[in-house]
C-alpha atoms as a PDB file:
ATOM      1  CA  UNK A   1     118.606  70.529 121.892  1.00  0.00           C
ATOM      2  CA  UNK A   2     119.308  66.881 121.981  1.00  0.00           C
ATOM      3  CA  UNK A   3     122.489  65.198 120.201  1.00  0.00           C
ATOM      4  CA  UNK A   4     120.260  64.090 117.265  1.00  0.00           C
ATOM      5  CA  UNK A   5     118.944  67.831 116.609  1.00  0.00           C
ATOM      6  CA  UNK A   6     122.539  68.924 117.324  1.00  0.00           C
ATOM      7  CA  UNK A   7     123.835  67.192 114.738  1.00  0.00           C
ATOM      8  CA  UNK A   8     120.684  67.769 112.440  1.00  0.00           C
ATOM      9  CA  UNK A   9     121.324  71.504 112.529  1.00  0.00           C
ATOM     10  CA  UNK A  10     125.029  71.686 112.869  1.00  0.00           C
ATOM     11  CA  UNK A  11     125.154  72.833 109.375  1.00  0.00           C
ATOM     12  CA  UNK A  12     123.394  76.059 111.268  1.00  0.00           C
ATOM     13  CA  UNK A  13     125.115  76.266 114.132  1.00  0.00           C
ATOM     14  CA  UNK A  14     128.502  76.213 111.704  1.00  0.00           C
ATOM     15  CA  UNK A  15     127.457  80.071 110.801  1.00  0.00           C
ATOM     16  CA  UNK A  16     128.428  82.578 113.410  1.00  0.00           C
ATOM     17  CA  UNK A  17     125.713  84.649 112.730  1.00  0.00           C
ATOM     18  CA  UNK A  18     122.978  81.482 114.134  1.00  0.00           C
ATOM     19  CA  UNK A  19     125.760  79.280 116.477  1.00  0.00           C
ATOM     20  CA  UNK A  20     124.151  77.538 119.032  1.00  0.00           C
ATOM     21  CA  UNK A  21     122.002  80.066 120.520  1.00  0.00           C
ATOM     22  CA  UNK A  22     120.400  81.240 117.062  1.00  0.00           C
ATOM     23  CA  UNK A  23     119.157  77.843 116.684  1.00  0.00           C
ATOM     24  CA  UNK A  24     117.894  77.513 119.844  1.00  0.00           C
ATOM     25  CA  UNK A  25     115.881  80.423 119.581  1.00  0.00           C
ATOM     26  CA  UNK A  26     114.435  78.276 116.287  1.00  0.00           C
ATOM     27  CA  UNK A  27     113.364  75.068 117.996  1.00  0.00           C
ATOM     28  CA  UNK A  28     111.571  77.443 120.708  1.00  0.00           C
ATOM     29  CA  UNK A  29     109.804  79.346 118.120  1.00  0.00           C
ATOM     30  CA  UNK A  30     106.191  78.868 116.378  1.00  0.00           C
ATOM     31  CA  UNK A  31     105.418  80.175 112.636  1.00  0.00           C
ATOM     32  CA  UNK A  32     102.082  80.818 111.183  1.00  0.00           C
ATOM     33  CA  UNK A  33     101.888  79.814 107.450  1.00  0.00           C
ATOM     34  CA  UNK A  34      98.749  80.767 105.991  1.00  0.00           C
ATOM     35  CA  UNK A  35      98.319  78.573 102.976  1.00  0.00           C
ATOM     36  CA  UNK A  36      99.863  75.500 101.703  1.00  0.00           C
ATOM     37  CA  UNK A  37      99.789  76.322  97.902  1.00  0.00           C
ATOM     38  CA  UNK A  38     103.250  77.613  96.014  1.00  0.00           C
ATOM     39  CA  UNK A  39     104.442  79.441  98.598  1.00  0.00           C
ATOM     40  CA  UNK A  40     103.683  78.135 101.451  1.00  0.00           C
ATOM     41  CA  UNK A  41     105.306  74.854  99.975  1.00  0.00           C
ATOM     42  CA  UNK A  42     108.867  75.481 100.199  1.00  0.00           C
ATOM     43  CA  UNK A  43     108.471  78.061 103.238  1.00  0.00           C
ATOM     44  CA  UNK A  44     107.051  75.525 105.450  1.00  0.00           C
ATOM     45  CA  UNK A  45     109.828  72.950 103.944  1.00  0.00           C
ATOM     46  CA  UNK A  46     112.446  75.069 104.474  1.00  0.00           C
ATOM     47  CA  UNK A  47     111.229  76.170 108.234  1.00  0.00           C
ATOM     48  CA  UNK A  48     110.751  72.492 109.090  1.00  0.00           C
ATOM     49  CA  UNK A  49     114.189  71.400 107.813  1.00  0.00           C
ATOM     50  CA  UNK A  50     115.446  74.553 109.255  1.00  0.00           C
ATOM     51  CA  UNK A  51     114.098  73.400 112.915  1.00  0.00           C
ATOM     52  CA  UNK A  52     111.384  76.051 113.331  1.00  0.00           C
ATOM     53  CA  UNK A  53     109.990  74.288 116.636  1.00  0.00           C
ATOM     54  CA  UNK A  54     105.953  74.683 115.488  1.00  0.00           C
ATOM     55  CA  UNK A  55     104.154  75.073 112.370  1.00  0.00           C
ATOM     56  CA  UNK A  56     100.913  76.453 112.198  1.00  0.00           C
ATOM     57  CA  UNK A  57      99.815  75.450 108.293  1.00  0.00           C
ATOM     58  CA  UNK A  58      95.986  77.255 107.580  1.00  0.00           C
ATOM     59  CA  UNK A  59      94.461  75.692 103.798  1.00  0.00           C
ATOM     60  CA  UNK A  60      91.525  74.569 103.387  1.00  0.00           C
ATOM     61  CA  UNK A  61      91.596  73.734  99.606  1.00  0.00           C
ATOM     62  CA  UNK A  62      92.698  70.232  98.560  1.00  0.00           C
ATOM     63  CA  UNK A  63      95.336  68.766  96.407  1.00  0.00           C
ATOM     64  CA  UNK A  64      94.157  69.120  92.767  1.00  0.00           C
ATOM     65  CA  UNK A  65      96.876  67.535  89.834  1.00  0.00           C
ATOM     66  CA  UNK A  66      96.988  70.972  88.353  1.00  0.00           C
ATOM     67  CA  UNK A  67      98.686  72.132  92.061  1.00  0.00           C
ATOM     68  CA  UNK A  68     101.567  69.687  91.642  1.00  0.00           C
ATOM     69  CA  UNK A  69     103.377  71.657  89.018  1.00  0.00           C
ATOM     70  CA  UNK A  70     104.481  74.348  91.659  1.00  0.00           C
ATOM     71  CA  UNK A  71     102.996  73.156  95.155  1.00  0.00           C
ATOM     72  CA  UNK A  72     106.234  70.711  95.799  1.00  0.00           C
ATOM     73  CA  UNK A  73     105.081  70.078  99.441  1.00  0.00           C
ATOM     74  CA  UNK A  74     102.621  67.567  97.550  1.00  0.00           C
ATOM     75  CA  UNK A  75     102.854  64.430  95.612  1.00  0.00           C
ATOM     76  CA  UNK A  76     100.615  62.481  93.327  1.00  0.00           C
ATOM     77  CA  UNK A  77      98.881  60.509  96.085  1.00  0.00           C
ATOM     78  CA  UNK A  78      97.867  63.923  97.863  1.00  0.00           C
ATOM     79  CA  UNK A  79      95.653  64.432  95.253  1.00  0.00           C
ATOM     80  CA  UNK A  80      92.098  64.580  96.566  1.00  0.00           C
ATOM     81  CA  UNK A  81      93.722  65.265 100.343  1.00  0.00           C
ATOM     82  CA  UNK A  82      93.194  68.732 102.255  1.00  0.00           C
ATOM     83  CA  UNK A  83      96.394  70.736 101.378  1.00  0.00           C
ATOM     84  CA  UNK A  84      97.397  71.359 105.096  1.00  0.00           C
ATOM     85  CA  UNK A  85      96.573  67.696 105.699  1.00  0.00           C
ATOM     86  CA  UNK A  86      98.876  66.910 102.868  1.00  0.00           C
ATOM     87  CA  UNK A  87     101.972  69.009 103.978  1.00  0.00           C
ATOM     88  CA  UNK A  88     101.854  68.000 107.747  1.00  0.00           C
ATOM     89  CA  UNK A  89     102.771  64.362 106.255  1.00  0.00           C
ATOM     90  CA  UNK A  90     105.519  65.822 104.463  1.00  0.00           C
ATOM     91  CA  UNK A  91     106.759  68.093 106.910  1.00  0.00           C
ATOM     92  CA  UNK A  92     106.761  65.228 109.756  1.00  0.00           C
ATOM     93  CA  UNK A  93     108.732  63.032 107.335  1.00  0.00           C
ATOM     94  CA  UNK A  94     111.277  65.517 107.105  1.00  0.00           C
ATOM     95  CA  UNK A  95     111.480  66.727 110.627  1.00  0.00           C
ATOM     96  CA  UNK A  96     109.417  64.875 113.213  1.00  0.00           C
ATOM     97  CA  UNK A  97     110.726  67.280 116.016  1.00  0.00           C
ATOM     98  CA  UNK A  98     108.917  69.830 114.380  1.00  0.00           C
ATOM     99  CA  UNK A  99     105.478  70.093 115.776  1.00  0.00           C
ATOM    100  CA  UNK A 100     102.863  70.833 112.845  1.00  0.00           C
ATOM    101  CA  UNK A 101      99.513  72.065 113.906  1.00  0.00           C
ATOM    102  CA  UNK A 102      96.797  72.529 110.786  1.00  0.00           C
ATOM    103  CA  UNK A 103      93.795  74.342 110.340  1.00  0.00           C
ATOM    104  CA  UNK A 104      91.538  72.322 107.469  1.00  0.00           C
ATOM    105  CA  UNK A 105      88.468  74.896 107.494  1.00  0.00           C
ATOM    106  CA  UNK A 106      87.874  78.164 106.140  1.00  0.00           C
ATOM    107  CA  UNK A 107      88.899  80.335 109.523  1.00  0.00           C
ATOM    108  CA  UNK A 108      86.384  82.985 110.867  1.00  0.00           C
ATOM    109  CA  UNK A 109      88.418  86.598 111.934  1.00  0.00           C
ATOM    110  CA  UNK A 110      88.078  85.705 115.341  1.00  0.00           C
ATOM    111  CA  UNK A 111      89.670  81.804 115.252  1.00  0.00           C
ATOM    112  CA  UNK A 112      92.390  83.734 113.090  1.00  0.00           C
ATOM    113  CA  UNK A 113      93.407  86.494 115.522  1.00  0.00           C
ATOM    114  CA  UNK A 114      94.081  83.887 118.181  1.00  0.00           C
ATOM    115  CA  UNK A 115      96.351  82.013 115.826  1.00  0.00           C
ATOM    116  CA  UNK A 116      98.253  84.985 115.081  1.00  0.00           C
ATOM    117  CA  UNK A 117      98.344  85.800 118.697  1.00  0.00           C
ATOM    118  CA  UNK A 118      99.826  82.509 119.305  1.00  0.00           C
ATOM    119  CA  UNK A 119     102.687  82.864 116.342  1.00  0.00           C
ATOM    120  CA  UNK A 120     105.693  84.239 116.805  1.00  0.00           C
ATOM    121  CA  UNK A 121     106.088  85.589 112.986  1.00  0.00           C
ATOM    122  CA  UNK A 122     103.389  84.919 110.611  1.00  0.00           C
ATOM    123  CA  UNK A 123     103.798  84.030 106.982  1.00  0.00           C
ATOM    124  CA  UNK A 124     100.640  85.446 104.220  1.00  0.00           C
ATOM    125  CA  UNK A 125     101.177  82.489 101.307  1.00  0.00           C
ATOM    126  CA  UNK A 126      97.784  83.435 100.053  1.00  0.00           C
ATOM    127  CA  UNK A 127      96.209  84.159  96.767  1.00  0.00           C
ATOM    128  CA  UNK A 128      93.317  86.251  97.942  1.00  0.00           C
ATOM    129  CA  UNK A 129      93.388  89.587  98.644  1.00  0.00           C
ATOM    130  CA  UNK A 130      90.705  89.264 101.824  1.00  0.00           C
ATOM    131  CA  UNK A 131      93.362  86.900 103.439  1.00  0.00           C
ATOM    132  CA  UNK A 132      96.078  89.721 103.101  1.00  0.00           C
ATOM    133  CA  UNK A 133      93.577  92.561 104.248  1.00  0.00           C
ATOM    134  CA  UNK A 134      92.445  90.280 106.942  1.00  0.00           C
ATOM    135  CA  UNK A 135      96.135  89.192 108.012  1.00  0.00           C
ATOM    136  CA  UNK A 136      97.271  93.033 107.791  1.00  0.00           C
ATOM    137  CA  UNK A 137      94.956  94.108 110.450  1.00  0.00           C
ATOM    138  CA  UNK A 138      95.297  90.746 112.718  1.00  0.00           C
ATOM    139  CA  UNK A 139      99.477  91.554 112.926  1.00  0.00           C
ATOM    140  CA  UNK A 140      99.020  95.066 113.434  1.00  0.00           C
ATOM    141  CA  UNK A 141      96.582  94.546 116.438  1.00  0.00           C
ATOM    142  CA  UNK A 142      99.102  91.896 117.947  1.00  0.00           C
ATOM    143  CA  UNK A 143     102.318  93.584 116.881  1.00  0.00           C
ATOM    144  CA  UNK A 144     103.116  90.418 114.883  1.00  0.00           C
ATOM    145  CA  UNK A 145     105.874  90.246 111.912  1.00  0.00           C
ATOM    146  CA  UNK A 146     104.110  89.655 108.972  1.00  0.00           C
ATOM    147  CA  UNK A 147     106.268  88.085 106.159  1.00  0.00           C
ATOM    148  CA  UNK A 148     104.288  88.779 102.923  1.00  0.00           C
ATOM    149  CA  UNK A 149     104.402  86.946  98.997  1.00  0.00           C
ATOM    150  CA  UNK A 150     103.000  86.745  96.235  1.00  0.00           C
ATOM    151  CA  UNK A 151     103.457  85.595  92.565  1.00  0.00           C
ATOM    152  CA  UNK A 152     101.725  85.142  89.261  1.00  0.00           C
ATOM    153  CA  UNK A 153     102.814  84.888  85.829  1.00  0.00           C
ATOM    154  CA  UNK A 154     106.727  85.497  85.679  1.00  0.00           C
ATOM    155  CA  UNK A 155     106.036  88.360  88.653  1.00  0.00           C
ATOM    156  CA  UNK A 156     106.967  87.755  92.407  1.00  0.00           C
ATOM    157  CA  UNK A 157     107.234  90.034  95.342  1.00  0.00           C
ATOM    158  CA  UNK A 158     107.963  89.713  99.223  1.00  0.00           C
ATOM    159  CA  UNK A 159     108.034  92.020 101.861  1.00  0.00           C
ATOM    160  CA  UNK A 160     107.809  92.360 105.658  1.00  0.00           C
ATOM    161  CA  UNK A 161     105.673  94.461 107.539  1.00  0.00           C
ATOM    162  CA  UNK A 162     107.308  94.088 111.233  1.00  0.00           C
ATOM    163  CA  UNK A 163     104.823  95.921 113.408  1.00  0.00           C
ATOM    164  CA  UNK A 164     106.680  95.778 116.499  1.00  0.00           C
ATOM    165  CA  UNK A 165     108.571  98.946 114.782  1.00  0.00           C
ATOM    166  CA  UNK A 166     106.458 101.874 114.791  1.00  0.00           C
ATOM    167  CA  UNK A 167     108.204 102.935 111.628  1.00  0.00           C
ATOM    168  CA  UNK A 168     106.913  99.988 109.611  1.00  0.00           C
ATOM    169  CA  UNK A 169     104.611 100.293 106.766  1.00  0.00           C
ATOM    170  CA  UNK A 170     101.305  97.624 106.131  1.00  0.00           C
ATOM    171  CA  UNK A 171      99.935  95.854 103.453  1.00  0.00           C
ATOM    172  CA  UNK A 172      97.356  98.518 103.400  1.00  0.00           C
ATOM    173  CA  UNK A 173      99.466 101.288 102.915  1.00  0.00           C
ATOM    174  CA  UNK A 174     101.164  99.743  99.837  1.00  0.00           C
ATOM    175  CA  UNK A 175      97.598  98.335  98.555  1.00  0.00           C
ATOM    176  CA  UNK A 176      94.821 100.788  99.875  1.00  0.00           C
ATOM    177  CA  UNK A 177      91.498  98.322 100.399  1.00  0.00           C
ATOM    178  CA  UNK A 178      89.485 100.672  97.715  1.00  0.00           C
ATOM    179  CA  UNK A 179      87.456  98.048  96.079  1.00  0.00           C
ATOM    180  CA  UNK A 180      90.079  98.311  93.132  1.00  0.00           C
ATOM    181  CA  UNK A 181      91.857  95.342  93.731  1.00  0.00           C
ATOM    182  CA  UNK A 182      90.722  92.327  91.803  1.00  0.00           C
ATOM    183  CA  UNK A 183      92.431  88.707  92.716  1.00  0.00           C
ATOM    184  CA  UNK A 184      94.398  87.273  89.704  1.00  0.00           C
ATOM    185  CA  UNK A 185      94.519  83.652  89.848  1.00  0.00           C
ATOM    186  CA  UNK A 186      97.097  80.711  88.806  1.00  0.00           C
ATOM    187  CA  UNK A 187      93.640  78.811  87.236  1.00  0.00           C
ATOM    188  CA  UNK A 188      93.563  81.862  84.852  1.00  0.00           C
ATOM    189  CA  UNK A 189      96.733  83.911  84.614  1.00  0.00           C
ATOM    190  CA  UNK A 190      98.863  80.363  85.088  1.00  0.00           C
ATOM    191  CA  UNK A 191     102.503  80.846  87.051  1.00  0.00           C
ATOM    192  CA  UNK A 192     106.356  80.030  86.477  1.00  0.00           C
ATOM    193  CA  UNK A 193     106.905  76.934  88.464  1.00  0.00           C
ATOM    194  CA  UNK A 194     110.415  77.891  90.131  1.00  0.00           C
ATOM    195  CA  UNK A 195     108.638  81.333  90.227  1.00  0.00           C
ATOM    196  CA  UNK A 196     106.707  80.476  93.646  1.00  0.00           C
ATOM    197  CA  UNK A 197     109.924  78.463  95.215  1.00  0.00           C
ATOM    198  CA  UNK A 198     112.128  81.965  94.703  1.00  0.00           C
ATOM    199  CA  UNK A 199     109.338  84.071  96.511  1.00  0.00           C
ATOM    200  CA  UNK A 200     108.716  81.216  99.307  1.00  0.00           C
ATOM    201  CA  UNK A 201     112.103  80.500 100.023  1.00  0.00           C
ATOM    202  CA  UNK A 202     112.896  84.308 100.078  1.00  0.00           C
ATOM    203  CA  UNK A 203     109.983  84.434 102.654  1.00  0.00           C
ATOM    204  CA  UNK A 204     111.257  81.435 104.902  1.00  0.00           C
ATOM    205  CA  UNK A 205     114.723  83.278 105.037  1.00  0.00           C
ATOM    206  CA  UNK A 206     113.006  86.503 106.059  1.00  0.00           C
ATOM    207  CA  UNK A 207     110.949  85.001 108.732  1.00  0.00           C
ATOM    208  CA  UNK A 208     113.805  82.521 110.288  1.00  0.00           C
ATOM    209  CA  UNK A 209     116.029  86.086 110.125  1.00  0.00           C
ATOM    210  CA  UNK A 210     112.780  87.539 112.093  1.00  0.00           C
ATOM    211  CA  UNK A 211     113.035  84.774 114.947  1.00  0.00           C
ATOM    212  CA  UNK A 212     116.879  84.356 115.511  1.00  0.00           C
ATOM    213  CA  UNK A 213     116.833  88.284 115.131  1.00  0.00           C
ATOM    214  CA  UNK A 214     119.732  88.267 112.557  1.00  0.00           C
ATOM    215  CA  UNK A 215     120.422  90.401 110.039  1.00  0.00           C
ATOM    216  CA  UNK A 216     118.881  92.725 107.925  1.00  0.00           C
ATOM    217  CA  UNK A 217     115.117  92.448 107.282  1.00  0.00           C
ATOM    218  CA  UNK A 218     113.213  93.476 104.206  1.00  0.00           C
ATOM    219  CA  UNK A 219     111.146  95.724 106.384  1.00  0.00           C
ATOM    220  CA  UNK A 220     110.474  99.025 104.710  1.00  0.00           C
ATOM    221  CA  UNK A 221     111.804  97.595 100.860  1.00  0.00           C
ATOM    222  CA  UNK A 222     109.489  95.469  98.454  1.00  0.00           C
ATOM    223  CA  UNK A 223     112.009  92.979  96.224  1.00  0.00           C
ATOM    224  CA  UNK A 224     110.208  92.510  93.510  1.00  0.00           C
ATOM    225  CA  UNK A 225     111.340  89.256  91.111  1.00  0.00           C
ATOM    226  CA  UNK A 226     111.150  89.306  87.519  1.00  0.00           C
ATOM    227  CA  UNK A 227     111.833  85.735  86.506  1.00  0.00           C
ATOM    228  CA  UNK A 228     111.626  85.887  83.128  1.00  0.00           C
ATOM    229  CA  UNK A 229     114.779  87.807  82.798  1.00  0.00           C
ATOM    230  CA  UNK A 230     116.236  86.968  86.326  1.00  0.00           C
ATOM    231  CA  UNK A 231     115.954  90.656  87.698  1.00  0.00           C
ATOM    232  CA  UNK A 232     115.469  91.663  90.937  1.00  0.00           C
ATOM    233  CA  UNK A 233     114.440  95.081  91.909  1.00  0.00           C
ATOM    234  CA  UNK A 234     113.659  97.098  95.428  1.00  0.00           C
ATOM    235  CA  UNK A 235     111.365  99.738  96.328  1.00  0.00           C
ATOM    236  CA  UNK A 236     111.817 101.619  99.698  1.00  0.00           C
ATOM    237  CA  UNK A 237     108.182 101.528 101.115  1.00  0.00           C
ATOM    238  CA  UNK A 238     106.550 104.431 103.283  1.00  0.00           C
ATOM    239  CA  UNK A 239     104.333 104.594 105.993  1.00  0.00           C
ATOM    240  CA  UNK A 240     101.188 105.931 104.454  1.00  0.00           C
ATOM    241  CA  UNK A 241     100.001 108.887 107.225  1.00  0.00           C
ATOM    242  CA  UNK A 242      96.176 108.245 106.090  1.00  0.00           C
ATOM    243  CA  UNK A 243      96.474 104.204 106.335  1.00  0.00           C
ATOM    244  CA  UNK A 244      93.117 103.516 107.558  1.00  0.00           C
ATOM    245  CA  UNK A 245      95.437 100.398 109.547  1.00  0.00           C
ATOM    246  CA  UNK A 246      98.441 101.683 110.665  1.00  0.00           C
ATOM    247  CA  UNK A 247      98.006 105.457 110.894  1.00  0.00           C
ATOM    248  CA  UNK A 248      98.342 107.000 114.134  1.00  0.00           C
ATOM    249  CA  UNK A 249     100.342 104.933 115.947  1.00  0.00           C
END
């Protein structure tokens, strides 16, 4: 690190638990965020100002005016601008040592595996439940963290799946892929503005935690946020022996 990113992080390097070397580890590391919507707003923020050396940010949605109640990593002149377009002008205005890669189309399986390949923790800020199928499988192949959010209504959750532990759980095993699942969307269910900054925040902590390997992770527990009443709750998680994913290994 030079003097300028020194001084940038020192409120960082204060903490024994990061010092020096925990922070290095940061500016040497590369995050995949997969979508730039409510959550992946403040996580990328947060991992940019943090000094999380590369950003991978997948959308390819654009800015609509209904996005800027939650989606914070926009303004008013984004409107009409691809999202991941949109937040790599943010994010370089915060940090411009942070490298920002995007990804503005619709990604096929394939183009996604090699991102995750390439990432050293990936982040699901989707809305779909493909995506989260889809990202499930890519992390287990390549033995990727996967830090994983989501929120609608006054309802949040986050959890990792770190796959480099045989012990750890997927996304599968807590949400079988039976057909069952049906996507519930902001457009129609609508969402608690500081709602999405909770879950993405609690997400960026998880996945900095992941790459200075501090810490306790959330591998194994599901938080689950209700912020109407400001209650958070945990659930252990189990490896599901049938997971048509993870089972076996």
């Amino acid at each position: 690190m030079n003097d300028n990113q020194l001084l940038r992080y020192s409120r960082h390097i204060l903490l024994p638990q990061i010092a020096y070397e925990g922070q290095e580890a940061l500016t040497q590391s590369h995050a995949l965020i997969v979508g730039a919507g409510g959550l992946g707003s403040p996580s990328a923020l947060y991992m940019a100002a943090g000094g999380v050396g590369a950003l991978t940010i997948c959308d390819f949605d654009v800015v609509d005016l209904t996005n800027l109640q939650r989606q914070i990593i926009h303004t008013t002149q984004s409107v009409g601008i691809n999202k991941a377009v949109s937040a790599k002008q943010t994010l370089q205005a915060i940090n411009p040592d942070v490298v920002v890669n995007i990804v503005e189309e619709k990604s096929t399986e394939a183009a996604m595996s090699k991102l995750v390949k390439e990432a050293d923790v990936v982040l699901d800020c989707s809305d779909n439940f493909a995506t989260r199928y889809a990202l499930n499988r890519l992390c287990f192949e390549h033995q990727k963290p996967l830090v994983s959010g989501a929120a609608i209504g006054f309802e949040g959750q986050v959890t990792v799946y770190d796959f480099r532990h045989p012990e750890s759980p997927c996304y599968h095993c807590l949400f079988p892929d039976d057909g069952s699942e049906t996507d519930m969307r902001c457009s129609e269910n609508g969402v608690f503005s500081p709602l999405v900054g909770m879950i993405g925040t609690t997400q960026a902590a998880e996945a900095m935690k992941l790459l200075m390997n501090i810490g306790t992770s959330l591998q194994g527990r599901l938080m689950l946020l209700d912020a109407l009443n400001i209650e958070w709750r945990t659930i252990k998680l189990s490896k599901d022996p049938a997971c048509k994913v993870c089972a076996g290994r």
